[in-house]
N, C-alpha and C. Protein backbone atom coordinates (compact mmCIF):
# COMPACT_ATOMS: atom_id res chain seq x y z
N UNK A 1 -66.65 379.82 90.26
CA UNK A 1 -67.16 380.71 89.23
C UNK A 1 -68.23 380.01 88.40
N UNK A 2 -69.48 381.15 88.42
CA UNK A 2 -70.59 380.16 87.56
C UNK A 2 -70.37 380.11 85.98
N UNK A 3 -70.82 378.90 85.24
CA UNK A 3 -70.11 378.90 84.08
C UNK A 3 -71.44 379.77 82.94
N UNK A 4 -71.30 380.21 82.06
CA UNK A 4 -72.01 381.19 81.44
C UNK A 4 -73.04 380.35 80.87
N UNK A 5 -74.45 380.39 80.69
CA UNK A 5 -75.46 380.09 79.86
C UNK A 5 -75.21 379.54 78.50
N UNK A 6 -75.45 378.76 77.94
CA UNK A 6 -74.83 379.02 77.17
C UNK A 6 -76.01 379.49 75.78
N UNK A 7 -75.73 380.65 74.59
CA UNK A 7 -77.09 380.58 73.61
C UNK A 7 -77.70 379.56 73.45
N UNK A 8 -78.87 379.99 72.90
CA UNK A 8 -79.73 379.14 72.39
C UNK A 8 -80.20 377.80 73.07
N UNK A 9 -79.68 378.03 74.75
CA UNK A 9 -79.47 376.37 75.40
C UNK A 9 -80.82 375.77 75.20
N UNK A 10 -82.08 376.37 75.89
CA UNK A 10 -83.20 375.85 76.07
C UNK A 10 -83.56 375.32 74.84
N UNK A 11 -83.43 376.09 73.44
CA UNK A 11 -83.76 375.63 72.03
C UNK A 11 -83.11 374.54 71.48
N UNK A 12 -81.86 374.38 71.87
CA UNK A 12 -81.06 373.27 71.80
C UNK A 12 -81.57 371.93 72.41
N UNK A 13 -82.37 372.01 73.94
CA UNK A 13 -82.39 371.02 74.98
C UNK A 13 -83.93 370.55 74.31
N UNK A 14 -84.75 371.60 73.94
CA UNK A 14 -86.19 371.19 73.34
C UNK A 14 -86.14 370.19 72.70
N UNK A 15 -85.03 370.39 71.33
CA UNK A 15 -84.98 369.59 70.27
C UNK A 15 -84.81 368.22 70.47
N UNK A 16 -84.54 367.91 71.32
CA UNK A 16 -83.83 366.72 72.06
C UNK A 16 -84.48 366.60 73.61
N UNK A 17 -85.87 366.87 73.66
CA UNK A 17 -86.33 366.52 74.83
C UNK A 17 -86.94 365.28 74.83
N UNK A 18 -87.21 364.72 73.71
CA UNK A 18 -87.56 363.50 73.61
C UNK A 18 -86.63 362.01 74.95
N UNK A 19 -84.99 362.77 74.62
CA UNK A 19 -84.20 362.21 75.61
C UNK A 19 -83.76 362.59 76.70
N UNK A 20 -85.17 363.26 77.42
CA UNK A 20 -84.74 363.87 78.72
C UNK A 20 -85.63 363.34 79.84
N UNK A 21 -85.54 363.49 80.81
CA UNK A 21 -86.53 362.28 82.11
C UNK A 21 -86.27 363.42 82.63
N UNK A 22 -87.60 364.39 82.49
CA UNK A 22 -87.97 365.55 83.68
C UNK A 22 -88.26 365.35 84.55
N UNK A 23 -89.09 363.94 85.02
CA UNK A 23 -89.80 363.43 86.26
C UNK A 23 -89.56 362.10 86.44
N UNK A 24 -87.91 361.75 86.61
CA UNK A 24 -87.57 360.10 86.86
C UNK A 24 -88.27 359.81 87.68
N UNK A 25 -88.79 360.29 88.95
CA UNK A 25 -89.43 359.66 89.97
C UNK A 25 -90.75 359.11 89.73
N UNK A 26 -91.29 359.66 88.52
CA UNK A 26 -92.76 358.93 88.16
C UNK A 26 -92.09 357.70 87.50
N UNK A 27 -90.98 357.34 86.87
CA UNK A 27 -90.45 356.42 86.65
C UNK A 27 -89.56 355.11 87.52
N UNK A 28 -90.06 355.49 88.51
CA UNK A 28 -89.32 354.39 89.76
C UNK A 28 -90.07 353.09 89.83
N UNK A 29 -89.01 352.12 89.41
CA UNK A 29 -89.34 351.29 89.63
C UNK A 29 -90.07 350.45 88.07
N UNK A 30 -90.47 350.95 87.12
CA UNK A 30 -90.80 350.46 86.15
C UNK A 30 -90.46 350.76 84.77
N UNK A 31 -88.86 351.10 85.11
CA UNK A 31 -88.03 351.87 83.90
C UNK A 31 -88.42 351.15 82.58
N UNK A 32 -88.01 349.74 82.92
CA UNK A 32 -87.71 348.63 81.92
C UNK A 32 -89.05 348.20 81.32
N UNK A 33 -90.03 348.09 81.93
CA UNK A 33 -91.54 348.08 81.34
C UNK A 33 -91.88 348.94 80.52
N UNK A 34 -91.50 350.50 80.55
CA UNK A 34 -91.91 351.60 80.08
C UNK A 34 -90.61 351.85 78.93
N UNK A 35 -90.16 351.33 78.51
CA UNK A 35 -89.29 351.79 77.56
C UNK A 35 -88.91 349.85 76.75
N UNK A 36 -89.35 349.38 77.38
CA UNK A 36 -89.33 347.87 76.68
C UNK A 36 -87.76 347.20 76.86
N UNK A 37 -87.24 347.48 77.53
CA UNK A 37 -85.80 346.95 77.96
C UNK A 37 -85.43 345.98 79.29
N UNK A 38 -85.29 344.91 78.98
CA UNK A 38 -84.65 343.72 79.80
C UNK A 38 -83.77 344.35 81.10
N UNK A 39 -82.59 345.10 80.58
CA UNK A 39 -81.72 345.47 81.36
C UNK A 39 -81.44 347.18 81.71
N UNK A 40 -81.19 347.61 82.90
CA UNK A 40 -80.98 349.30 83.20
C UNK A 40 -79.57 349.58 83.66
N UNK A 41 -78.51 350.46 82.61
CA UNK A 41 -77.75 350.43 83.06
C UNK A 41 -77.50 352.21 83.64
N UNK A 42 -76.57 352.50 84.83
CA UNK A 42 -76.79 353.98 84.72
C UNK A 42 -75.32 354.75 84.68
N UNK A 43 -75.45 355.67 84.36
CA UNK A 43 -74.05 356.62 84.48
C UNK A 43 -73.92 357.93 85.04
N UNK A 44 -73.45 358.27 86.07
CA UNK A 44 -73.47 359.40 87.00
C UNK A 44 -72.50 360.10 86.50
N UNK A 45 -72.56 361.49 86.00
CA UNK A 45 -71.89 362.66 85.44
C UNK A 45 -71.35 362.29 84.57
N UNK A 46 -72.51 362.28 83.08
CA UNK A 46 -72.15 361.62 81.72
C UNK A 46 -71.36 362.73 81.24
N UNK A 47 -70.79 363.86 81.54
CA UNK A 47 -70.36 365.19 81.00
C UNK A 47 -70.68 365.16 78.93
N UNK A 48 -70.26 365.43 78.40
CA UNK A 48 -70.54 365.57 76.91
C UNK A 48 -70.83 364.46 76.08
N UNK A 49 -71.14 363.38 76.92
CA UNK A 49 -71.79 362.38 76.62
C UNK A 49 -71.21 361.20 75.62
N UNK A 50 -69.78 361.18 75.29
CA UNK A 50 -68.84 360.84 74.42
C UNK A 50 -68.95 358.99 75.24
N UNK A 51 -68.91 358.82 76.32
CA UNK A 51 -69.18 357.54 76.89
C UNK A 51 -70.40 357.12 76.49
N UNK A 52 -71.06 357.72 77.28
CA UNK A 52 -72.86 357.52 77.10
C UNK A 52 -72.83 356.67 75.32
N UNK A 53 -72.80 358.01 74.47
CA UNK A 53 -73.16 357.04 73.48
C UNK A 53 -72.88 356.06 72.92
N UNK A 54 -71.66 355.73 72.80
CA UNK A 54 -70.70 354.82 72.82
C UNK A 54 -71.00 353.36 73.21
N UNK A 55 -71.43 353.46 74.20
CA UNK A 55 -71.75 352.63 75.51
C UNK A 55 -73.06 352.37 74.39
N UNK A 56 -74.23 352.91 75.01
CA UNK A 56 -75.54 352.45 74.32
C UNK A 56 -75.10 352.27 72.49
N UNK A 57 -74.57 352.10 71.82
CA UNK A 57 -74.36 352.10 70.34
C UNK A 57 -73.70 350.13 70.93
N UNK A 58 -72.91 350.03 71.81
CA UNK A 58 -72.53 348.73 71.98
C UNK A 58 -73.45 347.93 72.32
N UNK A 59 -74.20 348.37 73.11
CA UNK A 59 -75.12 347.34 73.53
C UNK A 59 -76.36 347.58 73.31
N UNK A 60 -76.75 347.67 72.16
CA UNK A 60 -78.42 348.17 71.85
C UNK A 60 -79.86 347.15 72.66
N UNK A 61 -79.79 346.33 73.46
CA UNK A 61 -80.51 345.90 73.83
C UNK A 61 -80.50 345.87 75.26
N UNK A 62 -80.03 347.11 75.89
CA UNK A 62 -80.29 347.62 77.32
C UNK A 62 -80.64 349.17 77.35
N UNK A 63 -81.07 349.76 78.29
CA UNK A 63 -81.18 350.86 78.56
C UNK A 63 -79.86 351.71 79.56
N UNK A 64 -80.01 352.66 78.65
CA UNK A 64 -78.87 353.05 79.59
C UNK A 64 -79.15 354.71 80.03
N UNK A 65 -79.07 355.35 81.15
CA UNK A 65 -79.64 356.24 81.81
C UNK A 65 -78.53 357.34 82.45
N UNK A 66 -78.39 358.33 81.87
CA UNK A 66 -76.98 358.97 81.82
C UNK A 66 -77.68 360.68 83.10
N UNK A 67 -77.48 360.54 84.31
CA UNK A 67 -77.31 361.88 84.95
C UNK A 67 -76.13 362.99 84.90
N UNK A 68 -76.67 364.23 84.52
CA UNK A 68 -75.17 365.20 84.46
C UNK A 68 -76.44 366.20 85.09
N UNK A 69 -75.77 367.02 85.75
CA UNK A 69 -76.42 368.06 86.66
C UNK A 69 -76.00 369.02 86.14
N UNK A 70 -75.17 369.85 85.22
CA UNK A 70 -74.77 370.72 84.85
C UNK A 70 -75.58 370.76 82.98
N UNK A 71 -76.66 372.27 82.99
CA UNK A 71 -77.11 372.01 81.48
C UNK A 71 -76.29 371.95 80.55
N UNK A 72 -75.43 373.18 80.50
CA UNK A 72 -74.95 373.55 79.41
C UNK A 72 -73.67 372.61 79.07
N UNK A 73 -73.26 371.21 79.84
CA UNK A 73 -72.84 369.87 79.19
C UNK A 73 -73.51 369.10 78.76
N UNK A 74 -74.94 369.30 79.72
CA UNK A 74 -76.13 368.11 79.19
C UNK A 74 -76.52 367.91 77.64
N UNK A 75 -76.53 369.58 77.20
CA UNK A 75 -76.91 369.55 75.77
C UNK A 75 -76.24 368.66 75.03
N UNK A 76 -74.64 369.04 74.77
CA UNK A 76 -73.75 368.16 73.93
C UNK A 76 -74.15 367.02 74.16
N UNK A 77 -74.47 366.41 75.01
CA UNK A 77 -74.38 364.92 75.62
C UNK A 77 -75.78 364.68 74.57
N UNK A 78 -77.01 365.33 74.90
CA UNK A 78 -78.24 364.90 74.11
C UNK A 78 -77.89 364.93 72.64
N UNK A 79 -77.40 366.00 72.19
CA UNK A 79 -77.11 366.35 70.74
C UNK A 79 -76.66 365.17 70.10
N UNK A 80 -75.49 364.50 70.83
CA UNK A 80 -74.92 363.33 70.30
C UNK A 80 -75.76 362.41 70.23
N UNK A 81 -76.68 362.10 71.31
CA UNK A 81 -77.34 361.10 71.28
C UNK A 81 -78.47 361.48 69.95
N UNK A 82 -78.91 362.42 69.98
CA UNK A 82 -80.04 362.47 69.15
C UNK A 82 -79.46 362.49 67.69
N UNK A 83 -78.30 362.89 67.12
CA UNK A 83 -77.47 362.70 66.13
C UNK A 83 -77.44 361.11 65.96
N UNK A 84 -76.67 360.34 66.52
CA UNK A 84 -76.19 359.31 66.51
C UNK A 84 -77.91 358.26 66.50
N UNK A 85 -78.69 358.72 66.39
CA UNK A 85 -80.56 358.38 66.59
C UNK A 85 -80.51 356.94 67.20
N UNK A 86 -79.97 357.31 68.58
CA UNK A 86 -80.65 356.40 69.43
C UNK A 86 -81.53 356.25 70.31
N UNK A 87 -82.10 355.28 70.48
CA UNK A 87 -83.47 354.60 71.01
C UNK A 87 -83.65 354.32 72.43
N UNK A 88 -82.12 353.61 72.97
CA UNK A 88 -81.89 353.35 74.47
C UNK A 88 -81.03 353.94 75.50
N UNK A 89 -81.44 355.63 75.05
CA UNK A 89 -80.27 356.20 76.20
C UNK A 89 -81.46 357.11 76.53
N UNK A 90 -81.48 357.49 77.89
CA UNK A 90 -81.99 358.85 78.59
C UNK A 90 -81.68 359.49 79.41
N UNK A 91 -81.25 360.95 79.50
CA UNK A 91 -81.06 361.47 80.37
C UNK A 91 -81.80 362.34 81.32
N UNK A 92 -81.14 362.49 82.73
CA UNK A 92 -81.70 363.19 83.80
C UNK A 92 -80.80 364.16 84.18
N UNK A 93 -81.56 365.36 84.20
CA UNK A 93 -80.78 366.86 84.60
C UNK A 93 -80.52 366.86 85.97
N UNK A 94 -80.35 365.91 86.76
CA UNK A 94 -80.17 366.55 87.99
C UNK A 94 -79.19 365.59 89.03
N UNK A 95 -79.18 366.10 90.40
CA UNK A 95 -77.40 365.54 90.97
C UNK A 95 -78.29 363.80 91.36
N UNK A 96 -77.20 362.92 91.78
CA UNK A 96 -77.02 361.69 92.52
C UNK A 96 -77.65 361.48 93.89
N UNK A 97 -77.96 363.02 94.31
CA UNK A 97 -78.50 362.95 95.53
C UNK A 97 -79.81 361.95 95.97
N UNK A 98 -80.51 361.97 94.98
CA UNK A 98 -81.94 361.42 95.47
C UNK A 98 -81.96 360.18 94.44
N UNK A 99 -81.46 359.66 94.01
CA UNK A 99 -81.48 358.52 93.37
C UNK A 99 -82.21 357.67 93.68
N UNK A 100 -82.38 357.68 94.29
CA UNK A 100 -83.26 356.03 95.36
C UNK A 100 -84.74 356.65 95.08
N UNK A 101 -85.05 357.77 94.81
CA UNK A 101 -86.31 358.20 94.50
C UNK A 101 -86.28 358.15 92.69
N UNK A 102 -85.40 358.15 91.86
CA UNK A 102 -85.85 358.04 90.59
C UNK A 102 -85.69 356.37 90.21
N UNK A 103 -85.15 355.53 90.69
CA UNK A 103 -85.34 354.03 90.94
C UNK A 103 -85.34 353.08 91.94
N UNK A 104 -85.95 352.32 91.27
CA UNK A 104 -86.49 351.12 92.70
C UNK A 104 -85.79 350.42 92.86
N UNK A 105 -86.38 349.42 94.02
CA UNK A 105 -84.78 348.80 94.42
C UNK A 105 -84.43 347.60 93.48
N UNK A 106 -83.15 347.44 93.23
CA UNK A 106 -82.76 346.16 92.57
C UNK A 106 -83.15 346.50 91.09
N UNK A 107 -83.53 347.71 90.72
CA UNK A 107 -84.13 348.02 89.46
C UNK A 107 -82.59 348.12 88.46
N UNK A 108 -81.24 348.45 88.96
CA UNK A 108 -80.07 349.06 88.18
C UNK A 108 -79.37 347.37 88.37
N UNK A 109 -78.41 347.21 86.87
CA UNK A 109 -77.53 346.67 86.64
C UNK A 109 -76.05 346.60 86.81
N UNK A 110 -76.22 347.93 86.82
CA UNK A 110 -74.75 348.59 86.24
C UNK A 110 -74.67 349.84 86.60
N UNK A 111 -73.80 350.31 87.48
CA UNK A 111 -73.25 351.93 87.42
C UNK A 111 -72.53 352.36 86.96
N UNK A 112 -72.35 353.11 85.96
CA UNK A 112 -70.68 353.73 85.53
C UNK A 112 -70.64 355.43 86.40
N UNK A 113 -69.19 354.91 87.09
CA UNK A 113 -68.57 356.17 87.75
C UNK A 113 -67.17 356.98 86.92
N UNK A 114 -67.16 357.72 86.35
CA UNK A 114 -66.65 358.22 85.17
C UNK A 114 -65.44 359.17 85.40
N UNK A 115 -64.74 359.90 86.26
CA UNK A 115 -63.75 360.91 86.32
C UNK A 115 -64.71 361.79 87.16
N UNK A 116 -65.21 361.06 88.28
CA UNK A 116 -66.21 362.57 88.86
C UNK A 116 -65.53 363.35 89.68
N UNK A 117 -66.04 364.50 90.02
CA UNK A 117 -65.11 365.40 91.08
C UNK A 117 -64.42 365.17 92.39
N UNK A 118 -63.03 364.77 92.06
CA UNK A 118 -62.73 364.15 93.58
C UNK A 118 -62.85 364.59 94.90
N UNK A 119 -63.55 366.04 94.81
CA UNK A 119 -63.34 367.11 96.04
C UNK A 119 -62.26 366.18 97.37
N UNK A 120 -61.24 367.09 96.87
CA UNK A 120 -60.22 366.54 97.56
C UNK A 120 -60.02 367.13 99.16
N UNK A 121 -60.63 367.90 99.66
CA UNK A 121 -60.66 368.42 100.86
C UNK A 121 -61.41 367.69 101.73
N UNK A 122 -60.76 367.09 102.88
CA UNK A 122 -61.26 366.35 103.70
C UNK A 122 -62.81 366.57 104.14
N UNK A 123 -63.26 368.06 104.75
CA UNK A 123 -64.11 368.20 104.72
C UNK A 123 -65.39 368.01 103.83
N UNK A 124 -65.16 367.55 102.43
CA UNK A 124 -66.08 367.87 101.20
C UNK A 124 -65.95 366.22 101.07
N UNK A 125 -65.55 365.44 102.40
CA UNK A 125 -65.96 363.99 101.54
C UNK A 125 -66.83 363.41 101.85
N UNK A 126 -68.48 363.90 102.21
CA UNK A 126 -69.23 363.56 101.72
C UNK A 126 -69.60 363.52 100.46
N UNK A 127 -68.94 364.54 99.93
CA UNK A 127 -69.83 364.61 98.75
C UNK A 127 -68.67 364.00 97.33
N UNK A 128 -67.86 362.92 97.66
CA UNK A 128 -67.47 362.29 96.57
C UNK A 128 -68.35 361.40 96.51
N UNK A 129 -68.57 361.28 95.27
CA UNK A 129 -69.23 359.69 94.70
C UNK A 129 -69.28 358.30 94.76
N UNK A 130 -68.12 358.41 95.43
CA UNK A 130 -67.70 356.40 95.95
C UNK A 130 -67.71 356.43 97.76
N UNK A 131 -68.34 357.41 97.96
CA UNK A 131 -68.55 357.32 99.90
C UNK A 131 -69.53 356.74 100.29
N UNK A 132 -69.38 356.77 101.47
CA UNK A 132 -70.69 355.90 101.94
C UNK A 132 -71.95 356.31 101.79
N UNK A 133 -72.03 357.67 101.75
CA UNK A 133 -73.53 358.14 101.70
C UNK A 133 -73.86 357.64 100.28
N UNK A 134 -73.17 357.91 99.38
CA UNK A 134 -73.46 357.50 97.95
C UNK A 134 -73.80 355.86 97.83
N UNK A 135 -72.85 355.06 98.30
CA UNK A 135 -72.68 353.90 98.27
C UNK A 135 -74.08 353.10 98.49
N UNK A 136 -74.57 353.79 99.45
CA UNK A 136 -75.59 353.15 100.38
C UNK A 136 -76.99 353.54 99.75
N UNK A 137 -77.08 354.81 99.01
CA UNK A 137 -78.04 354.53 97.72
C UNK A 137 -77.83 353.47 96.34
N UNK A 138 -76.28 353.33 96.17
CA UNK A 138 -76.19 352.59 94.85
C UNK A 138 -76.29 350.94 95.03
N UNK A 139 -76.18 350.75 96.79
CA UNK A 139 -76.65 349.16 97.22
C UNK A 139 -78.25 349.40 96.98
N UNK A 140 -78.74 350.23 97.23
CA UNK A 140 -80.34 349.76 97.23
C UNK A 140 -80.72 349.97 95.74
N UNK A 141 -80.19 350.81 94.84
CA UNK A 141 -80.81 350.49 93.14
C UNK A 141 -80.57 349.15 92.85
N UNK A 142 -79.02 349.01 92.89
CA UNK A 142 -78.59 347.84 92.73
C UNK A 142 -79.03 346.40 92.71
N UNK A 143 -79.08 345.56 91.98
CA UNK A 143 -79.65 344.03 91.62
C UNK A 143 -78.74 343.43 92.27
N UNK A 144 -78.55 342.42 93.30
CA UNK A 144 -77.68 341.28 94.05
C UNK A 144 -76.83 341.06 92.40
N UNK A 145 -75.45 341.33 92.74
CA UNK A 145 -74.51 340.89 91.57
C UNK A 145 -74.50 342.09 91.04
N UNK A 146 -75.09 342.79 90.99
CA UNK A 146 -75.20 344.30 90.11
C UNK A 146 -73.51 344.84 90.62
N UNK A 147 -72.99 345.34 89.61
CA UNK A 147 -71.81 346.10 89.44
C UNK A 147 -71.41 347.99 89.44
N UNK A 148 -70.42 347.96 89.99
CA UNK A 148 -70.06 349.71 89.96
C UNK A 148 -69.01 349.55 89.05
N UNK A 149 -68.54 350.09 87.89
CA UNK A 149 -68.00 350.21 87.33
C UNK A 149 -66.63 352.02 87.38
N UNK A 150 -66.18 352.11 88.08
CA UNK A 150 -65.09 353.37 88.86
C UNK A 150 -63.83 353.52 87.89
N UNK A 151 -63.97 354.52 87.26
CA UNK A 151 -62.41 355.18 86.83
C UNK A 151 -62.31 356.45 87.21
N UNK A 152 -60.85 356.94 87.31
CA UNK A 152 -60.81 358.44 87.54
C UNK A 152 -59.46 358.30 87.35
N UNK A 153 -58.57 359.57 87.12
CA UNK A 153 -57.42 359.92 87.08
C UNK A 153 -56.78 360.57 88.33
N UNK A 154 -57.48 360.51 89.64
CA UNK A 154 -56.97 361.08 90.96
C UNK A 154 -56.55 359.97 91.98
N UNK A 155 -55.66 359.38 92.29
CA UNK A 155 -54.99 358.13 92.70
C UNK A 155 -55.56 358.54 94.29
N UNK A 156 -55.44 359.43 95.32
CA UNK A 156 -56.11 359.81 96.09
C UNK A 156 -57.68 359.55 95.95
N UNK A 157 -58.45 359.93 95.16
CA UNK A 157 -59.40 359.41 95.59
C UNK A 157 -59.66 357.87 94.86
N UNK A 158 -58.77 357.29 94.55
CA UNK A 158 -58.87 355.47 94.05
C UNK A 158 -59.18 355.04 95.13
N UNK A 159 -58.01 355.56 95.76
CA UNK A 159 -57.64 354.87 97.21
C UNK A 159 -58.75 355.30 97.98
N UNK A 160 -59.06 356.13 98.28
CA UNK A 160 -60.06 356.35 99.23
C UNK A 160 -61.50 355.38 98.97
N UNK A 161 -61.55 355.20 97.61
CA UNK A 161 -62.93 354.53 96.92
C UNK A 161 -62.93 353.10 97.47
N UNK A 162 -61.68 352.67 96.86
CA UNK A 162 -61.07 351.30 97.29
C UNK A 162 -61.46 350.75 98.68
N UNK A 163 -61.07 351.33 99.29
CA UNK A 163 -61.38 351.27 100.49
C UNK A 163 -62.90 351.56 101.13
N UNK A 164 -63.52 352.35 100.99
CA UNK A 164 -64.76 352.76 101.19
C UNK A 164 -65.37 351.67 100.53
N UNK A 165 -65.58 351.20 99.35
CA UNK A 165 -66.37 349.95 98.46
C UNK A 165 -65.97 348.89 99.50
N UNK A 166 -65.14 348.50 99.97
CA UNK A 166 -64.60 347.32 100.99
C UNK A 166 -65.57 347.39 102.06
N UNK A 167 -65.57 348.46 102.98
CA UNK A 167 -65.84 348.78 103.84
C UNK A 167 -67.76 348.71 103.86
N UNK A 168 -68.06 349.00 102.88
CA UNK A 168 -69.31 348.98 102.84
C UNK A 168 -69.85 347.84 102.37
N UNK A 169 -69.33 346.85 102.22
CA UNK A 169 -69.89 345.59 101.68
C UNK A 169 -69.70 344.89 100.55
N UNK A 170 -68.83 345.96 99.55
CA UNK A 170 -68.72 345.35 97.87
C UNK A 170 -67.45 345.01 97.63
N UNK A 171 -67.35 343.59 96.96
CA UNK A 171 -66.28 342.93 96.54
C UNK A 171 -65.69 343.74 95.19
N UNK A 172 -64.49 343.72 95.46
CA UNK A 172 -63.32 344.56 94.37
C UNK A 172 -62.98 343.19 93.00
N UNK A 173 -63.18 343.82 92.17
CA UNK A 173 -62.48 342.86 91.05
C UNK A 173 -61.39 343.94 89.95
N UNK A 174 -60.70 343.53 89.00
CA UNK A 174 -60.50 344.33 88.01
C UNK A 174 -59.94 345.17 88.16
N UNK A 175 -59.07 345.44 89.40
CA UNK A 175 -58.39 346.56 90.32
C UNK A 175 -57.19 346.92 89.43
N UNK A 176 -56.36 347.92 88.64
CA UNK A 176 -55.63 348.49 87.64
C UNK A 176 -55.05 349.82 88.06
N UNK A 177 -53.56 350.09 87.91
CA UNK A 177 -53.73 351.11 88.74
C UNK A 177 -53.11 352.19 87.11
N UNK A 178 -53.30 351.45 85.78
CA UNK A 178 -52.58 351.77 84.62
C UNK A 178 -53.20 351.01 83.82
N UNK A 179 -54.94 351.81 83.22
CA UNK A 179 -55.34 350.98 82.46
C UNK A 179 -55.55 350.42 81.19
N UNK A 180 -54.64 351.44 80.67
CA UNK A 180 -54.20 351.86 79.31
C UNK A 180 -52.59 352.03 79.38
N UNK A 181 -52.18 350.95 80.16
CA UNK A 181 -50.37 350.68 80.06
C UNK A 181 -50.14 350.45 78.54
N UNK A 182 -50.69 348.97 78.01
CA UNK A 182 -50.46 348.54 76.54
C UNK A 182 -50.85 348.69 76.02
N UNK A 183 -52.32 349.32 75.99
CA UNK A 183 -53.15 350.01 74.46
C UNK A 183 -54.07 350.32 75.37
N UNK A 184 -55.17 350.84 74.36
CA UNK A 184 -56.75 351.34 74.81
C UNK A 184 -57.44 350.27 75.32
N UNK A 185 -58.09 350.58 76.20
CA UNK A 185 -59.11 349.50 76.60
C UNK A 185 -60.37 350.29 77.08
N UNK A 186 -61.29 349.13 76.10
CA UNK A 186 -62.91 350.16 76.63
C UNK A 186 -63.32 351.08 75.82
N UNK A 187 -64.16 351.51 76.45
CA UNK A 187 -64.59 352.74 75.82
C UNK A 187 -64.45 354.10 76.95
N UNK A 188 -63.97 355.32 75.92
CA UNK A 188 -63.96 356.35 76.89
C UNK A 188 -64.07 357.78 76.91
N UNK A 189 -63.86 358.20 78.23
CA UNK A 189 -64.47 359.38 78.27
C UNK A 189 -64.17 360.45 77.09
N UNK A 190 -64.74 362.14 77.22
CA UNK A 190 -63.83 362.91 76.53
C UNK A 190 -62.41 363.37 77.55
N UNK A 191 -62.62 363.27 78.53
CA UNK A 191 -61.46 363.10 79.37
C UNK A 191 -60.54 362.24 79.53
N UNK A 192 -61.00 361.24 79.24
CA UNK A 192 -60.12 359.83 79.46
C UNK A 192 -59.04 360.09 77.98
N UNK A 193 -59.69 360.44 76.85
CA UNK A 193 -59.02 360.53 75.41
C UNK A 193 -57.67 361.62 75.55
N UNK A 194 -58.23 362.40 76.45
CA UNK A 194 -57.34 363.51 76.39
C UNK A 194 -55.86 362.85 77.44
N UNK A 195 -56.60 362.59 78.50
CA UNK A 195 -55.53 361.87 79.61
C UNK A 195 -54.60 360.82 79.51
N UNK A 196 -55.54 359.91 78.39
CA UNK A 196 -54.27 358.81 77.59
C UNK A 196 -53.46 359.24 76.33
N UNK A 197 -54.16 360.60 75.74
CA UNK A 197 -53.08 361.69 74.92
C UNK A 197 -51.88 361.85 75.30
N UNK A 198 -52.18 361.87 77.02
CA UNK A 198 -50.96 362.76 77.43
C UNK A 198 -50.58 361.76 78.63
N UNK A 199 -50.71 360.90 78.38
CA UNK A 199 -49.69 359.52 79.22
C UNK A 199 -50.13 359.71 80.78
N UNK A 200 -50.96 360.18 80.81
CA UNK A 200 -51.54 360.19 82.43
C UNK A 200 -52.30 358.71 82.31
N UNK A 201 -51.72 357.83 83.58
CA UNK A 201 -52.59 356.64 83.99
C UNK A 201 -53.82 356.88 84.21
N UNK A 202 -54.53 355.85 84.25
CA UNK A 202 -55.82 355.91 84.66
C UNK A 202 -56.29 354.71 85.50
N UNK A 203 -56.70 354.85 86.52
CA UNK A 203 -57.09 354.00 87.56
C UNK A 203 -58.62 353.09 87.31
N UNK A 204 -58.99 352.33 87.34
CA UNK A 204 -60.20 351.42 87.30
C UNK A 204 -60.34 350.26 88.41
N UNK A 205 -61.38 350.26 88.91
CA UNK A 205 -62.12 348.99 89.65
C UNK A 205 -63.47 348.66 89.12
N UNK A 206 -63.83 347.61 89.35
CA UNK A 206 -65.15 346.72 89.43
C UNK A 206 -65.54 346.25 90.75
N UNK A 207 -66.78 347.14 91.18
CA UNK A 207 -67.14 346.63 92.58
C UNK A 207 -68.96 345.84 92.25
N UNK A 208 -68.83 344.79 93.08
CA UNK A 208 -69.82 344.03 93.03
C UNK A 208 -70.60 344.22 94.16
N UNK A 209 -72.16 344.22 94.20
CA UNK A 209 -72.82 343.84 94.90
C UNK A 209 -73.26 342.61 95.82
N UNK A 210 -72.40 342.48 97.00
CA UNK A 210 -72.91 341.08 97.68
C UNK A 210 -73.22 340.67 98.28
């Protein structure tokens, strides 16, 4: 079911286009030159952007580059950012698919993989986020040592990730299958807040580039 428009979206997204990358691909490859930042970190399906900012408010001296393909989450996500008046976050409206065309190689630091859709039907696993097709774009952004950073609350697709990151070349660190057993750790989603509300584990890895 398609989700409804939501008012005023476009007037909302204007206000805040300052933090939007309509044309990452004119930006390949010289993110960090063009925005004056040392380091590029990215985040695939920032949903309401409660990570995103968070994240860039910690580390003000990197860039950090938040994709959500869906508008009418994108807004909230900008709103915050443009509220919160920061300098080193930008987002891109559109899917993971072509990535390798909005950066160059070795250009990314850091991926954060966030609670994305596990499409749990065998058939639909291309299109999870920790597969190989994905994988094999996030080795070529990726800097030698560059990191994937993976949480989700679907133990099925941990495992499947787990394995797939192995399989494709990247060393596992940080492997948790309860990552918020003894308190909070990190920073997190608006999902993650709700999920450690309600005593649901949460799964995390660190996969390296090697």
């Amino acid at each position: 079911m398609r989700m409804r428009r939501k008012r005023q979206l476009d007037n909302r997204i204007k206000r805040c286009e300052h933090l939007l990358i309509t044309k990452p691909e004119e930006l390949r490859g010289r993110w960090l030159d063009e925005f004056c930042f040392k380091e590029l970190h990215l985040e695939l399906g920032c949903g309401k952007g409660l990570f995103t900012v968070e994240a860039a408010k910690s580390e003000p001296d990197l860039l950090l580059v938040a994709l959500e393909k869906v508008s009418n989450v994108l807004v909230i996500a900008l709103e915050r950012a443009n509220d919160a008046g920061l300098n080193n976050v930008r987002y891109i409206n559109k899917l993971a698919d072509d990535l390798d065309t909005f950066f160059g190689e070795s250009e990314v630091s850091r991926i954060y993989i966030n609670f994305c859709d596990p499409w749990p039907a065998n058939r639909h696993k291309k299109r999870r986020l920790t597969g190989e097709r994905f994988l094999v774009l996030y080795k070529q952004v990726l800097r030698q040592g560059g990191e994937i950073h993976f949480k989700t609350d679907d133990l099925p697709l941990f495992e499947f990730s787990l394995e797939e990151l192995e399989r494709c070349g990247f060393s596992l660190t940080d492997v948790t299958y309860d990552l918020h057993e003894k308190e909070p750790v990190g920073i997190m989603t608006d999902y993650e807040v709700k999920f450690f509300e309600s005593g649901m584990p949460i799964f995390r890895c660190v996969a390296l580039k090697r």
